[in-house]
N, C-alpha and C. Protein backbone atom coordinates (compact mmCIF):
# COMPACT_ATOMS: atom_id res chain seq x y z
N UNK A 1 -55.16 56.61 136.94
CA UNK A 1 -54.20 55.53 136.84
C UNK A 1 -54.69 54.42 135.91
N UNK A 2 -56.12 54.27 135.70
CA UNK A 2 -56.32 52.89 135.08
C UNK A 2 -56.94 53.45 133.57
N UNK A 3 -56.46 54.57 133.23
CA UNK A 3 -56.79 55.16 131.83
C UNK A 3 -55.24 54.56 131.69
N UNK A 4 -54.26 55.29 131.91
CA UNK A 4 -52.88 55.26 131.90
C UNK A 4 -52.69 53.45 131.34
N UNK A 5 -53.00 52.49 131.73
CA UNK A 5 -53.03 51.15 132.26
C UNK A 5 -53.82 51.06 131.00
N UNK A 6 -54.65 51.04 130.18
CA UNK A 6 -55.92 51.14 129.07
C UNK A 6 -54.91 51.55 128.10
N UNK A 7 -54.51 53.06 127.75
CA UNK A 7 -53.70 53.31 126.62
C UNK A 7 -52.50 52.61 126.85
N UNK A 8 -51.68 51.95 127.51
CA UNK A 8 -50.48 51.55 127.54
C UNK A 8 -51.10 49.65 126.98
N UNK A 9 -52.08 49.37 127.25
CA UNK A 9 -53.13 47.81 126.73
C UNK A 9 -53.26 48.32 124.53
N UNK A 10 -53.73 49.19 124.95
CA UNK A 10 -54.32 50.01 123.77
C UNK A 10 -52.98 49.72 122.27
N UNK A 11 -51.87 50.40 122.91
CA UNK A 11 -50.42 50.77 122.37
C UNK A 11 -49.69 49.27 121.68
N UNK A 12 -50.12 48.31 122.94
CA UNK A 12 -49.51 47.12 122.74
C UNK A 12 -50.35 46.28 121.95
N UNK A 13 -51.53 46.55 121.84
CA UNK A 13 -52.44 45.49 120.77
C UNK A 13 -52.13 45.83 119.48
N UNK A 14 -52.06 47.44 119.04
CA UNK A 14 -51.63 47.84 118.05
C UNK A 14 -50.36 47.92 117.80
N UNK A 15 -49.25 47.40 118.73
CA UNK A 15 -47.61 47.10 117.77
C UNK A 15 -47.65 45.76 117.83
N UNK A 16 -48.49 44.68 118.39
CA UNK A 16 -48.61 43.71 118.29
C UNK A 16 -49.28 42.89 116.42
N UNK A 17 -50.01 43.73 116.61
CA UNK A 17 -51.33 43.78 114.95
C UNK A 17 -50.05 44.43 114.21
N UNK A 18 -49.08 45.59 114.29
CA UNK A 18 -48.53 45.51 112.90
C UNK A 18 -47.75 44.53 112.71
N UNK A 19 -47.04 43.97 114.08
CA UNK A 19 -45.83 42.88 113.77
C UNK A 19 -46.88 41.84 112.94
N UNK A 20 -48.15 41.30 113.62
CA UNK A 20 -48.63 40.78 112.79
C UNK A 20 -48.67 40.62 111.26
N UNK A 21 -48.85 41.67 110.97
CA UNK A 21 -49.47 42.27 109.75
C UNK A 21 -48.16 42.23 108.67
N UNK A 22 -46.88 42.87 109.43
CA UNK A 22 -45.96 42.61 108.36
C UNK A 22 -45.38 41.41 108.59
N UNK A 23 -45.35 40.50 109.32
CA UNK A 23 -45.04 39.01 109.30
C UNK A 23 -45.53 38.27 108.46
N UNK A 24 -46.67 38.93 108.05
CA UNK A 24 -47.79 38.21 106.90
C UNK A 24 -47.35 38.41 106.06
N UNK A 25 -47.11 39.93 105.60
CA UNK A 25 -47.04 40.55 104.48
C UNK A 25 -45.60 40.15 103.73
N UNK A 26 -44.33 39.57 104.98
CA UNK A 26 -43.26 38.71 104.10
C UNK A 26 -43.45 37.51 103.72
N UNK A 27 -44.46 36.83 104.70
CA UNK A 27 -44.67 35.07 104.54
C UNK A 27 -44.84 34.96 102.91
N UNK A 28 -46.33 35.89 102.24
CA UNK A 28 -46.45 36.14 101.25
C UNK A 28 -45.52 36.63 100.19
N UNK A 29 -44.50 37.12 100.47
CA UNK A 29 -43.75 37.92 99.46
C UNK A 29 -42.82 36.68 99.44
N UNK A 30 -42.20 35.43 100.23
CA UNK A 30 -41.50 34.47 100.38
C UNK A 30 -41.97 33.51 99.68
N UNK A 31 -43.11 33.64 99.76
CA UNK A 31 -44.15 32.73 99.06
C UNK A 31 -43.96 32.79 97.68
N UNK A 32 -44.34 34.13 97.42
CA UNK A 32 -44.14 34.41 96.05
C UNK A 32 -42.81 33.81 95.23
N UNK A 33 -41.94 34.32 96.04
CA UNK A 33 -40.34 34.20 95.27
C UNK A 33 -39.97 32.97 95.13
N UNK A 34 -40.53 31.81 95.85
CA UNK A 34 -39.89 30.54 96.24
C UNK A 34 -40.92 29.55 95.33
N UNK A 35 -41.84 29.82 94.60
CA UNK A 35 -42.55 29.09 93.73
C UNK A 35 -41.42 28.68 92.79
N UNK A 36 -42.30 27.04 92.26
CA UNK A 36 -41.41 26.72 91.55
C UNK A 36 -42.20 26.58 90.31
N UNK A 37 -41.67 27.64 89.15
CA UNK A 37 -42.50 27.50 87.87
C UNK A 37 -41.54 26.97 86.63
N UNK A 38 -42.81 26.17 85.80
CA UNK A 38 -41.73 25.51 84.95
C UNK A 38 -42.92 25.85 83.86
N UNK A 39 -41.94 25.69 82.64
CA UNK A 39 -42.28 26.40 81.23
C UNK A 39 -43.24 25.48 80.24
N UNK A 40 -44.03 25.55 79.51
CA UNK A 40 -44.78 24.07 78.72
C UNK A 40 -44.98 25.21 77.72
N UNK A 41 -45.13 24.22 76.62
CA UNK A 41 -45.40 24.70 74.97
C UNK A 41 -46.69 23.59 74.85
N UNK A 42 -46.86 24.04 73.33
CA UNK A 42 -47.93 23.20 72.56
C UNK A 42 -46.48 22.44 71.72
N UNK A 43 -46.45 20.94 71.61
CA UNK A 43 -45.76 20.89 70.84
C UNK A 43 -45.66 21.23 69.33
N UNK A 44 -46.54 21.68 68.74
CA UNK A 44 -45.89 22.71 67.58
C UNK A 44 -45.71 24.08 68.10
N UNK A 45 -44.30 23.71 68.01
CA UNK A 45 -43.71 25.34 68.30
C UNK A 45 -42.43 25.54 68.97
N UNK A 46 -42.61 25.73 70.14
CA UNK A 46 -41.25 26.04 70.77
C UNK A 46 -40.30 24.72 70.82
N UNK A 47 -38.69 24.55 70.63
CA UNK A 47 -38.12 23.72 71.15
C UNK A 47 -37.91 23.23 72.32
N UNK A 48 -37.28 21.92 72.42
CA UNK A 48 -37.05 21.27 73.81
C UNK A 48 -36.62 22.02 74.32
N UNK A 49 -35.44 22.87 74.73
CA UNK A 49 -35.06 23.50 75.53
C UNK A 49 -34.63 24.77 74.85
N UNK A 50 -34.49 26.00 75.79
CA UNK A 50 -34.25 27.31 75.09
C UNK A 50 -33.28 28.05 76.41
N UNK A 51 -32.47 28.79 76.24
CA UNK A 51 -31.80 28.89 76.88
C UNK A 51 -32.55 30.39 78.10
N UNK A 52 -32.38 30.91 78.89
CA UNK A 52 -33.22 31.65 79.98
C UNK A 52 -33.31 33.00 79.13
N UNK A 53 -32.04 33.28 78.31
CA UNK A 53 -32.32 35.02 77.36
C UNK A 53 -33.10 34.95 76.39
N UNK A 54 -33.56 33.13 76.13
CA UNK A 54 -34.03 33.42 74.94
C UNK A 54 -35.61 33.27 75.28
N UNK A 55 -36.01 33.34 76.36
CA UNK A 55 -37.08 32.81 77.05
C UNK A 55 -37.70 34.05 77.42
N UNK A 56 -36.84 34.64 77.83
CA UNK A 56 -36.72 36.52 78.59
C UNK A 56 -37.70 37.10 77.08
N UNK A 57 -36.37 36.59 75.94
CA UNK A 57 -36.89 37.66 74.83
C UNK A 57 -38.23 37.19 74.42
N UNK A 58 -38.52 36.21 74.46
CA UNK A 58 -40.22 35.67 73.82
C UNK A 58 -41.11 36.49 75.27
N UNK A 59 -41.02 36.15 75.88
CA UNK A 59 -42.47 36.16 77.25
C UNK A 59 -42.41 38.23 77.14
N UNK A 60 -41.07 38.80 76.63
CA UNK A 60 -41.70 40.24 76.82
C UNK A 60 -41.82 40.50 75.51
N UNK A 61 -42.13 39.98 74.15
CA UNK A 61 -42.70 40.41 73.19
C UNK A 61 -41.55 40.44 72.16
N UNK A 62 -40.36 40.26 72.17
CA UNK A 62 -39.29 40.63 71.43
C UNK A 62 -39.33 39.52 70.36
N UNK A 63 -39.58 38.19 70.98
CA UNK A 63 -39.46 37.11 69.53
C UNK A 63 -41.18 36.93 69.26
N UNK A 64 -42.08 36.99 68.60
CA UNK A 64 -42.91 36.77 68.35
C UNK A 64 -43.44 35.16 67.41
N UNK A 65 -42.16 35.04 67.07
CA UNK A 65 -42.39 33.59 65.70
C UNK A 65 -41.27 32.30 66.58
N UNK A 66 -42.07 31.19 65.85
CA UNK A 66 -41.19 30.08 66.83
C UNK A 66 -40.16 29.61 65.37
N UNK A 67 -39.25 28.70 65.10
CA UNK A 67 -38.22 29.09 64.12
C UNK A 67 -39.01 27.96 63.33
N UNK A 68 -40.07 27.47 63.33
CA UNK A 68 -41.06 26.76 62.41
C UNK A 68 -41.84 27.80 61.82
N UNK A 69 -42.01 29.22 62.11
CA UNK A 69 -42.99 29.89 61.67
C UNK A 69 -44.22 29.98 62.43
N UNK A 70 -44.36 29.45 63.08
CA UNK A 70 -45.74 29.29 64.12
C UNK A 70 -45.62 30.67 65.34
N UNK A 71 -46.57 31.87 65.07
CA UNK A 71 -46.56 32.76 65.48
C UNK A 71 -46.52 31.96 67.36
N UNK A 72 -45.71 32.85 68.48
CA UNK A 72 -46.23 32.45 69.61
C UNK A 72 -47.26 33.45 70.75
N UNK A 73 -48.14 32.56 71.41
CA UNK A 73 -48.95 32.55 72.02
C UNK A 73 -48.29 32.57 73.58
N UNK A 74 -48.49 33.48 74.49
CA UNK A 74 -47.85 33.27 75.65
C UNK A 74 -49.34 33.51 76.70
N UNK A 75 -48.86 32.16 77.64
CA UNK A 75 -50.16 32.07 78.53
C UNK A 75 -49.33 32.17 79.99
N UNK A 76 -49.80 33.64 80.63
CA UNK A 76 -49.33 33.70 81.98
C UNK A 76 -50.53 33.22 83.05
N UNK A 77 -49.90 33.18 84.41
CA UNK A 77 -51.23 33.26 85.41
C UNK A 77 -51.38 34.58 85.84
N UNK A 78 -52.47 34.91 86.29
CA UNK A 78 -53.14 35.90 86.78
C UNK A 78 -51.98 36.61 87.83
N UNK A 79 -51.56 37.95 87.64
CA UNK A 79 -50.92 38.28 88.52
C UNK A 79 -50.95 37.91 89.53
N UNK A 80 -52.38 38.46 90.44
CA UNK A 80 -52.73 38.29 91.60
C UNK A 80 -52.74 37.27 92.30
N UNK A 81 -52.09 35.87 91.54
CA UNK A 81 -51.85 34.50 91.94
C UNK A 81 -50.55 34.46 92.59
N UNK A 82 -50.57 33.43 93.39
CA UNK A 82 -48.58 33.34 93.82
C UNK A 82 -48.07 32.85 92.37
N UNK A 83 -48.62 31.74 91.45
CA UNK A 83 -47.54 32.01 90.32
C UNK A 83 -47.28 33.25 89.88
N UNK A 84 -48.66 33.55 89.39
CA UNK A 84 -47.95 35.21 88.96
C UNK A 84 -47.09 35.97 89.23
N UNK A 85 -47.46 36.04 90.23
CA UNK A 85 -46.34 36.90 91.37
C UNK A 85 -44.99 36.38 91.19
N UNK A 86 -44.61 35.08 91.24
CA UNK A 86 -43.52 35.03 90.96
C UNK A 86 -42.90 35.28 89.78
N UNK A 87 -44.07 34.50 88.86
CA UNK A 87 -43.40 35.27 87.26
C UNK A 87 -42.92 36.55 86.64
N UNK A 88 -43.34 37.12 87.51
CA UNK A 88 -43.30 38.93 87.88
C UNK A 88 -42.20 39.46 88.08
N UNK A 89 -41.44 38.36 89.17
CA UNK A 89 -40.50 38.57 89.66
C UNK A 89 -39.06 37.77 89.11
N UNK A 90 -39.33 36.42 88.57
CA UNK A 90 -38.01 35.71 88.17
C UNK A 90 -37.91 36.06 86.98
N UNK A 91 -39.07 36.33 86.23
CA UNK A 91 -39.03 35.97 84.65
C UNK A 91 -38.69 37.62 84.29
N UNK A 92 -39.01 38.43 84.98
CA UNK A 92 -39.46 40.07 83.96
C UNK A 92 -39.03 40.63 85.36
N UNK A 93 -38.59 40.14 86.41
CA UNK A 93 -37.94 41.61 87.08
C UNK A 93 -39.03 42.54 87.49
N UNK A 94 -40.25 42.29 87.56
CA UNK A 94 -41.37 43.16 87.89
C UNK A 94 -42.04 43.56 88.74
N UNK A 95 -42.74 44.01 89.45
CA UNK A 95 -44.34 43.88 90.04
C UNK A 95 -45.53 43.73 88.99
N UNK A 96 -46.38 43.36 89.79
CA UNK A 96 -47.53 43.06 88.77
C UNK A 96 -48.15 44.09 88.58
N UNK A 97 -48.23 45.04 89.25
CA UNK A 97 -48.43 46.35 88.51
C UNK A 97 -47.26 46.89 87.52
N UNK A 98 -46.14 46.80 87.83
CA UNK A 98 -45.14 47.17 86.52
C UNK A 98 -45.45 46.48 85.28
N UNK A 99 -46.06 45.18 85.55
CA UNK A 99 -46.17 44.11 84.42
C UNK A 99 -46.99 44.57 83.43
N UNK A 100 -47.88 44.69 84.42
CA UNK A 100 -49.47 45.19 83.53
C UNK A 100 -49.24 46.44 82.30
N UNK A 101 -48.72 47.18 83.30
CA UNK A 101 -47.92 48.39 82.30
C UNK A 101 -47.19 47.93 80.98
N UNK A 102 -46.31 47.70 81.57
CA UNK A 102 -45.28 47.14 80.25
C UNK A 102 -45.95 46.37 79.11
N UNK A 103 -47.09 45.19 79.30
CA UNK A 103 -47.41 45.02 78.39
C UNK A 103 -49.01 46.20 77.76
N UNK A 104 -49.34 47.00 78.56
CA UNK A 104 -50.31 47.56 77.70
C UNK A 104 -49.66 48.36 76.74
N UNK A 105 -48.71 49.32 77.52
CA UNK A 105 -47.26 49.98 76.29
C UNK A 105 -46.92 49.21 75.09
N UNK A 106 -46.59 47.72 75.32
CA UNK A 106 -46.07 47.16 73.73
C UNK A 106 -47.86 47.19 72.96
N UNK A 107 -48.56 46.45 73.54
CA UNK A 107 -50.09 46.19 72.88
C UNK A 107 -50.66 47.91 72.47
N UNK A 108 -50.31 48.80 73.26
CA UNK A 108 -50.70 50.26 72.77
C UNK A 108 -50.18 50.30 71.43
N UNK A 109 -48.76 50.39 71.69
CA UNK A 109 -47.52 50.92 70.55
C UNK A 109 -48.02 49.88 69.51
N UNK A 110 -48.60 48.83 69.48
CA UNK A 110 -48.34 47.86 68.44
C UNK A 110 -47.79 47.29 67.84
N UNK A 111 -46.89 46.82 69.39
CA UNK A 111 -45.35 46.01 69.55
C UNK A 111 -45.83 44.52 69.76
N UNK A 112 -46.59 44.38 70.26
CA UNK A 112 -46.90 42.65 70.36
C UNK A 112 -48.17 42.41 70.85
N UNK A 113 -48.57 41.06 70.99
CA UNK A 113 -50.14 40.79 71.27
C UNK A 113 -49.83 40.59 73.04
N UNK A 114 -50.71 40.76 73.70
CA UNK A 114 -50.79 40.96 75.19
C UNK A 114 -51.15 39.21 75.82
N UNK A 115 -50.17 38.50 76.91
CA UNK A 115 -50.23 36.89 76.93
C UNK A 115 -51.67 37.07 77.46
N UNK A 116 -52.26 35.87 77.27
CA UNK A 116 -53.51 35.29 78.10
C UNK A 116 -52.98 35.49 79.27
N UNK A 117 -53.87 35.41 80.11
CA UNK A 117 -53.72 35.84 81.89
C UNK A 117 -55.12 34.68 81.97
N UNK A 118 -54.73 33.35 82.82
CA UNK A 118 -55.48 32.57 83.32
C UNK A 118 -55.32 32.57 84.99
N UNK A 119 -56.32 32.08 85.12
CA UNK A 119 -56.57 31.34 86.63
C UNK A 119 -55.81 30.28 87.38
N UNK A 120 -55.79 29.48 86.51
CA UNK A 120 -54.84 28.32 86.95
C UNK A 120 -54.06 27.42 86.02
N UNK A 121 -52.98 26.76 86.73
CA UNK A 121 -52.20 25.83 85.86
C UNK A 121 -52.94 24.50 85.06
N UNK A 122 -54.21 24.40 85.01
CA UNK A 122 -54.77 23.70 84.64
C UNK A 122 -55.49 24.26 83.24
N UNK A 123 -55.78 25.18 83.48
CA UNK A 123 -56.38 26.49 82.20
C UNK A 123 -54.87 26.59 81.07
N UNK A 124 -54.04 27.28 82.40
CA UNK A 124 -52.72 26.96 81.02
C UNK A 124 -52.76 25.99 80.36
N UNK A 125 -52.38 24.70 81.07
CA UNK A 125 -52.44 23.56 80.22
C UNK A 125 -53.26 23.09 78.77
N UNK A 126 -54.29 23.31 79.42
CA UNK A 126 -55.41 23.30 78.42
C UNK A 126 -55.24 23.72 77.07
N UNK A 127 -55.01 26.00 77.68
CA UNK A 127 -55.16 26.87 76.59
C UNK A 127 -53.52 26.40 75.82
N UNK A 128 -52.40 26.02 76.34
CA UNK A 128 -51.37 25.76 75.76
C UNK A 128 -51.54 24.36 74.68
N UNK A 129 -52.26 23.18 75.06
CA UNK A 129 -52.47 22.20 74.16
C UNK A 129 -53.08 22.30 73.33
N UNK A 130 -54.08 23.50 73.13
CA UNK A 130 -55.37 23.69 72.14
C UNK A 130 -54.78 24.63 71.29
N UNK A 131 -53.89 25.32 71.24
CA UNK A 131 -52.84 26.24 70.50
C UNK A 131 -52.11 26.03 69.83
N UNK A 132 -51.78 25.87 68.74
CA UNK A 132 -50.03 25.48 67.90
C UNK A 132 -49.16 27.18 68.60
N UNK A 133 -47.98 27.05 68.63
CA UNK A 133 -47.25 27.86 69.33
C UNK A 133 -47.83 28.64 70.66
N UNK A 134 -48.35 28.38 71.10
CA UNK A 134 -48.33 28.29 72.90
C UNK A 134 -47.34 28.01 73.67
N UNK A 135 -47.30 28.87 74.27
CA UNK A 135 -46.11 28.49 75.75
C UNK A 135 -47.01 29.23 77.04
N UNK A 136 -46.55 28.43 77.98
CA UNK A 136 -47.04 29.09 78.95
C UNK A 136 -46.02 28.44 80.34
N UNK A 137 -46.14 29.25 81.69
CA UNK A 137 -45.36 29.33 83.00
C UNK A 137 -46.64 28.54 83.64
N UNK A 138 -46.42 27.61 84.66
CA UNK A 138 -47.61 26.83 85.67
C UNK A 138 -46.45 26.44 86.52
N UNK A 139 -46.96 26.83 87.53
CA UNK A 139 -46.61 26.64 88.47
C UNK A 139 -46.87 25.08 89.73
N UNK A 140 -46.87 24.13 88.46
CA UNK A 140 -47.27 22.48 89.36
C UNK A 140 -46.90 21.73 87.89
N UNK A 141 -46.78 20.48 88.89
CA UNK A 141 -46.34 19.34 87.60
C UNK A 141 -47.33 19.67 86.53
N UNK A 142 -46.99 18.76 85.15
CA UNK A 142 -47.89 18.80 84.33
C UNK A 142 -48.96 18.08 84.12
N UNK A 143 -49.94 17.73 83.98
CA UNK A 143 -50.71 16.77 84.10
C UNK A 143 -51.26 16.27 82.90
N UNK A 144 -51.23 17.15 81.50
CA UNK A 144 -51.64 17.51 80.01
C UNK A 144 -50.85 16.79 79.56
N UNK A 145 -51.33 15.74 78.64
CA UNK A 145 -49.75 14.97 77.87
C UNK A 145 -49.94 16.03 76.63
N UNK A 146 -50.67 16.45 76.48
CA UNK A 146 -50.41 17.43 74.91
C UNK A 146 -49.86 18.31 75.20
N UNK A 147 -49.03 19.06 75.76
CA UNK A 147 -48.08 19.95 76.36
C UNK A 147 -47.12 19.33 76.81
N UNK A 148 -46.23 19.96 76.48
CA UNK A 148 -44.91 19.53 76.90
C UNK A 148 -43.71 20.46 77.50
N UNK A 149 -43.14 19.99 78.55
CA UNK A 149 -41.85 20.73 79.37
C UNK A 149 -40.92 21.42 78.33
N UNK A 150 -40.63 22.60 78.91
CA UNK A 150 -39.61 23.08 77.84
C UNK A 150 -38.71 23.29 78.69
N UNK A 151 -36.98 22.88 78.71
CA UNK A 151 -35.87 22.79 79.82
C UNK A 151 -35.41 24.33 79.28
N UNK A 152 -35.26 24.93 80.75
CA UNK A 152 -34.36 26.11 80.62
C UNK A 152 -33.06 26.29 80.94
N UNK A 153 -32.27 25.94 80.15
CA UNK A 153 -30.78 26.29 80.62
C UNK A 153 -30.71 24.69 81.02
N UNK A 154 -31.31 23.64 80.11
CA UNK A 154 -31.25 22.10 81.03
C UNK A 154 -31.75 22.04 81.87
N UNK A 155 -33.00 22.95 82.49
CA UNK A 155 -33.74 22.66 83.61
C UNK A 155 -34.73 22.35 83.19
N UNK A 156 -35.62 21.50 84.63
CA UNK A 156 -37.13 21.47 84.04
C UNK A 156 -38.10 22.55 85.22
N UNK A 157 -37.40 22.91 86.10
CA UNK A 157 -37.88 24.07 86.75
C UNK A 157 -37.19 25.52 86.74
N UNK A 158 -37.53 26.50 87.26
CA UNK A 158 -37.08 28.00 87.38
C UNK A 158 -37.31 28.41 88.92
């Protein structure tokens, strides 16, 4: 009787640990989606505002030149970050494993140069001000006056 009483203890710790486990596993995925990322350039280069297709077409390799001529530079965060993750998801429709793919395919084919992948919105900042045509996604105010907001669709967030 008190084996019976043990596996029935046993049963319930372990549907307890998965509810756990996938309660987590959405907090995170909520997490991800609900970031709020907003766009910065170097000011030589991209305009004040660009509309969301035309934003789409630069960050996956399709526009390469800013309409000054200033080749662009795209600075993402690290997948494995919640920005990333979201960029993954609002900007390119992705996972960060789909991401990774997609751009080694254009950089294979010798379709476009592959974005920086930083650590943090502070690194963007940085690598975006030290760049003529830089853009990059950060996910927190800006703090860099040499970078500047780029409005999408008249926004200053995504």
């Amino acid at each position: 009787m008190k084996n019976r009483h043990y596996i029935h203890s046993g049963n319930m710790l372990f549907t307890k640990g998965i509810v756990f486990i996938v309660l987590l596993l959405l907090s995170f995925s909520a997490t991800a989606q609900t970031e709020t990322l907003t766009v910065i350039s170097n000011e030589k280069g991209a305009p004040a505002e660009l509309k969301m297709t035309e934003l789409k077409s630069i960050l996956k390799g399709e526009k390469q030149r800013w309409r000054n001529g200033n080749k662009i530079t795209i600075a993402l965060m690290k997948t494995n970050t919640p920005a990333g993750a979201s960029t993954c998801k609002k900007i390119y429709d992705m996972s960060s494993d789909e991401l990774k793919k997609f751009w080694l395919a254009l950089v294979f084919e010798g379709k476009a140069d592959a974005p920086v992948f930083l650590n943090s919105a502070s690194e963007i900042e940085s690598f975006v001000a030290e760049n003529p045509g830089a853009i990059g996604i950060i996910n927190q105010p800006l703090a860099n006056a040499d970078a500047h907001i780029v409005l999408i669709d008249g926004k200053k967030s995504l």
